[in-house]
Structure formats: structure tokens, C-alpha cells
C-alpha atoms as a PDB file:
ATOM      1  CA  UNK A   1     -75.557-101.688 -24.995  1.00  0.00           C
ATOM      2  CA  UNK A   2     -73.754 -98.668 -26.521  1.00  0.00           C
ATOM      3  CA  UNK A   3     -72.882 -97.419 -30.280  1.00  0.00           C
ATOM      4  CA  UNK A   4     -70.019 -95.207 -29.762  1.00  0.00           C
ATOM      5  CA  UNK A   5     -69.861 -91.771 -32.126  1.00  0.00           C
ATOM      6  CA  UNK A   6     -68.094 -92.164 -35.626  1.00  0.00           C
ATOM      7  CA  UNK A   7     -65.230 -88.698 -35.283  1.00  0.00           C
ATOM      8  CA  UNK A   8     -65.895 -86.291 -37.659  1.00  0.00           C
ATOM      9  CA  UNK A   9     -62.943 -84.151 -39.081  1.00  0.00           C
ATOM     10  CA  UNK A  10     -63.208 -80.080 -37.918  1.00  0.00           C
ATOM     11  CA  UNK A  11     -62.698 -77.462 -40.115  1.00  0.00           C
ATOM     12  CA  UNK A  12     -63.725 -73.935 -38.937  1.00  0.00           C
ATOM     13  CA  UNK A  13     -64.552 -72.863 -42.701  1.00  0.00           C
ATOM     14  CA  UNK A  14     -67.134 -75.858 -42.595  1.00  0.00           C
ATOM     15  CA  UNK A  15     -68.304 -74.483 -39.466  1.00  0.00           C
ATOM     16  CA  UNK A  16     -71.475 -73.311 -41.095  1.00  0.00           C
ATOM     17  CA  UNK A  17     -72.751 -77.152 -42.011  1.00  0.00           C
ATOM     18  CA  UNK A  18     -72.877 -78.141 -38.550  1.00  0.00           C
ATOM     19  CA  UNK A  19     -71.065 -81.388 -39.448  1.00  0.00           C
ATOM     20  CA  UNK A  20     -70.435 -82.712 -34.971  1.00  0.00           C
ATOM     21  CA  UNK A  21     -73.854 -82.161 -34.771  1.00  0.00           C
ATOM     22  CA  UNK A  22     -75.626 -83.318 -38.213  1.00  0.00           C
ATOM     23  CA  UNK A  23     -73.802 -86.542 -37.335  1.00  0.00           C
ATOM     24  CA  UNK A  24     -74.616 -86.430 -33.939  1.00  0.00           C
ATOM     25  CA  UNK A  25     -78.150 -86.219 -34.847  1.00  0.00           C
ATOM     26  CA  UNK A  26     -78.318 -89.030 -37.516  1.00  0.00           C
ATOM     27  CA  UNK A  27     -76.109 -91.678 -34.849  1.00  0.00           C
ATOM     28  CA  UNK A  28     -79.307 -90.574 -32.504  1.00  0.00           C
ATOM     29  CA  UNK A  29     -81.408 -91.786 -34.701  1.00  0.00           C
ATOM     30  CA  UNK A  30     -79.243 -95.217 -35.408  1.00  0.00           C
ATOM     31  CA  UNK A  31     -78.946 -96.338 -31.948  1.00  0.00           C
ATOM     32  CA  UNK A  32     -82.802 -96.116 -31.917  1.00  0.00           C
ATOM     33  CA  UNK A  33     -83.316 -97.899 -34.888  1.00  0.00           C
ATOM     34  CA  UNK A  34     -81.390-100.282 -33.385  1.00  0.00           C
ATOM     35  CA  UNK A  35     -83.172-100.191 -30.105  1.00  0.00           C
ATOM     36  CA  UNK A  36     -86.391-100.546 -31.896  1.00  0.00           C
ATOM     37  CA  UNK A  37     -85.829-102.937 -34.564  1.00  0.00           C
ATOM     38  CA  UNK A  38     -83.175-105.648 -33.097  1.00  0.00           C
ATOM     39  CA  UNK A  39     -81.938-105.045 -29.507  1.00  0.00           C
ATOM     40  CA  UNK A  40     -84.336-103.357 -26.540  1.00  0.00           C
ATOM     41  CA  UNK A  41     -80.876-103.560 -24.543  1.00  0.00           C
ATOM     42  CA  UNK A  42     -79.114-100.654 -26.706  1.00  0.00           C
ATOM     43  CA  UNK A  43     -79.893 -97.687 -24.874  1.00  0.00           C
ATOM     44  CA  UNK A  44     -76.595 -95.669 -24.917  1.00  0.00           C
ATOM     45  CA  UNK A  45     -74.905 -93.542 -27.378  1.00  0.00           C
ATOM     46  CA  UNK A  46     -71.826 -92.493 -26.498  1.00  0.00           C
ATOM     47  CA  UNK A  47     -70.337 -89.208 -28.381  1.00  0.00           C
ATOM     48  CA  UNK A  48     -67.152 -88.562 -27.038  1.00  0.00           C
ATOM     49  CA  UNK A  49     -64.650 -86.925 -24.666  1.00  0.00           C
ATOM     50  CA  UNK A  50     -66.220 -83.545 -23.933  1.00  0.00           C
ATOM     51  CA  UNK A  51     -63.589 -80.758 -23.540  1.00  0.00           C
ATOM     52  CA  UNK A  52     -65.935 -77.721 -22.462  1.00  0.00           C
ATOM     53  CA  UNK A  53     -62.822 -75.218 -23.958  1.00  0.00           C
ATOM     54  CA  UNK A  54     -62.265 -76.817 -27.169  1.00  0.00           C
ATOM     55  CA  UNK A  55     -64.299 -75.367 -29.972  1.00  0.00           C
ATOM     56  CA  UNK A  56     -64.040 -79.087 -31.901  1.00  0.00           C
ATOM     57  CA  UNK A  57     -66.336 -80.779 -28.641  1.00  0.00           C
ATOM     58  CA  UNK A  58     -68.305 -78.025 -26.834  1.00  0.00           C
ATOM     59  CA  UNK A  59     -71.507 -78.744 -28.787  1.00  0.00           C
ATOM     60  CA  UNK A  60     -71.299 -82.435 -27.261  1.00  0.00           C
ATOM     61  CA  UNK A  61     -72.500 -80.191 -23.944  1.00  0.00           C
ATOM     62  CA  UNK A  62     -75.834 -79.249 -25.476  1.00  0.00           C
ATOM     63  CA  UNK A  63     -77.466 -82.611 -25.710  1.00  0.00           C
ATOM     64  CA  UNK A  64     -79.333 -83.727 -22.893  1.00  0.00           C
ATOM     65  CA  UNK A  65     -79.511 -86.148 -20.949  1.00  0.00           C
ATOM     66  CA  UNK A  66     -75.767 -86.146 -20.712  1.00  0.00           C
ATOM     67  CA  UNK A  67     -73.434 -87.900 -18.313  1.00  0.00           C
ATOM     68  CA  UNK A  68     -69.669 -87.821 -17.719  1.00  0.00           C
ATOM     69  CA  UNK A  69     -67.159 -90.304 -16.046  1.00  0.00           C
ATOM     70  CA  UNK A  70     -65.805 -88.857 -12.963  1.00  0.00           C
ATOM     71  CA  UNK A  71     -62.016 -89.466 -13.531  1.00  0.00           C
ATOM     72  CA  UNK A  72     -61.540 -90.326  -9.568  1.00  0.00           C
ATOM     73  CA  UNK A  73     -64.852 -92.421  -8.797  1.00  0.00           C
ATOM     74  CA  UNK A  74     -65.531 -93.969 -12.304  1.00  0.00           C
ATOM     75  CA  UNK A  75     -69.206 -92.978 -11.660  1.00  0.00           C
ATOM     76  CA  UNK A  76     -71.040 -91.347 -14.344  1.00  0.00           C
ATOM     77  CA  UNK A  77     -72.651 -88.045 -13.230  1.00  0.00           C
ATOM     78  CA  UNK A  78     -75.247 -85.955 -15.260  1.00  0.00           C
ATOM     79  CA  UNK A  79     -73.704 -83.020 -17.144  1.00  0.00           C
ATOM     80  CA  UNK A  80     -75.729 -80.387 -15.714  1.00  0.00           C
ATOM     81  CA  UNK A  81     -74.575 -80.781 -12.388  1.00  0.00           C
ATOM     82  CA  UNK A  82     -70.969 -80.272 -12.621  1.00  0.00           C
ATOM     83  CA  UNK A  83     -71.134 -78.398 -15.827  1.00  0.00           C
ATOM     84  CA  UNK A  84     -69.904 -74.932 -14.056  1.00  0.00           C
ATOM     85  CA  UNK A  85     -67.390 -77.307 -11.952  1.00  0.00           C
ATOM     86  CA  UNK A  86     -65.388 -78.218 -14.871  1.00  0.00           C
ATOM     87  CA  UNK A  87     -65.536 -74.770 -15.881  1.00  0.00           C
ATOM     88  CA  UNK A  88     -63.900 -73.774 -12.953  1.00  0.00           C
ATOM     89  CA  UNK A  89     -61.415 -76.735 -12.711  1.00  0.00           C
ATOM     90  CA  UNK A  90     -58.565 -77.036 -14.897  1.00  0.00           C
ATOM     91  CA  UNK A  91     -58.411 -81.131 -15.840  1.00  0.00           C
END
């Protein structure tokens, strides 16, 4: 029920072609191709560990809706309510 993110290599002189989010955008569209066209039961897409101080993952932040695994309860939670948390926390 998931297609999980292809990694993208980072290099901050390509920074200007937006290549996280271009493929981002374009494995958006795949899973709902996929939805559509061969399996009503893929509704997930998953992008990644999101590391809100690391320049190579913070733009994984600005899709929405967005949910992280807790680390203690295993339960996914929506981004925008602990957003500031993990800001605050040091995982």
C-alpha cells in the first residue's frame, strides 16, 4: 500500500534544479497512477527520514499531509503538530 521515495544524490551547486523535490513531485504523481490505474489500495508514498536540520531533507517538511513515526509509540502523528517539538528536541 506504499511506494517508497527513489534517494536522490545532493549537491548544493545543483541546488537551483530542485532535484528532492522535482522527484518528489513526479513519485506523487506515480503512486497515483498506480492508485488509479491498477491498485485502489496504494494510498501512501513514503519520502523518507525527515531531519528538520539537514539541508539534504528539510523540504520533505513542506508537503502536506505529512506524518512521522513516533520513535517511542510507533504511532504515526501528523507533521504539523509536533513540527516545533522536534525543533526543540534534539533526537
Amino acid at each position: 500500500n506504499i511506494v517508497s521515495s527513489v534517494y536522490f544524490m545532493y549537491d548544493p551547486e545543483f541546488d537551483f534544479l530542485a532535484p528532492g523535490i522535482f522527484g518528489a513531485i513526479r513519485e506523487i504523481e506515480y503512486t497515483n497512477k498506480i492508485r488509479k490505474d491498477f491498485d485502489e489500495q496504494m494510498k501512501y508514498y513514503y519520502m523518507g527520514f525527515y531531519i528538520p536540520d539537514c539541508q539534504k531533507s528539510v523540504y520533505k517538511g513542506e508537503y502536506s499531509p505529512s506524518e512521522l513515526l513516533c520513535p517511542i509509540t510507533y504511532t504515526w502523528v501528523p507533521l504539523e503538530k509536533i513540527k516545533e517539538k522536534i525543533k526543540a528536541e534534539q533526537y
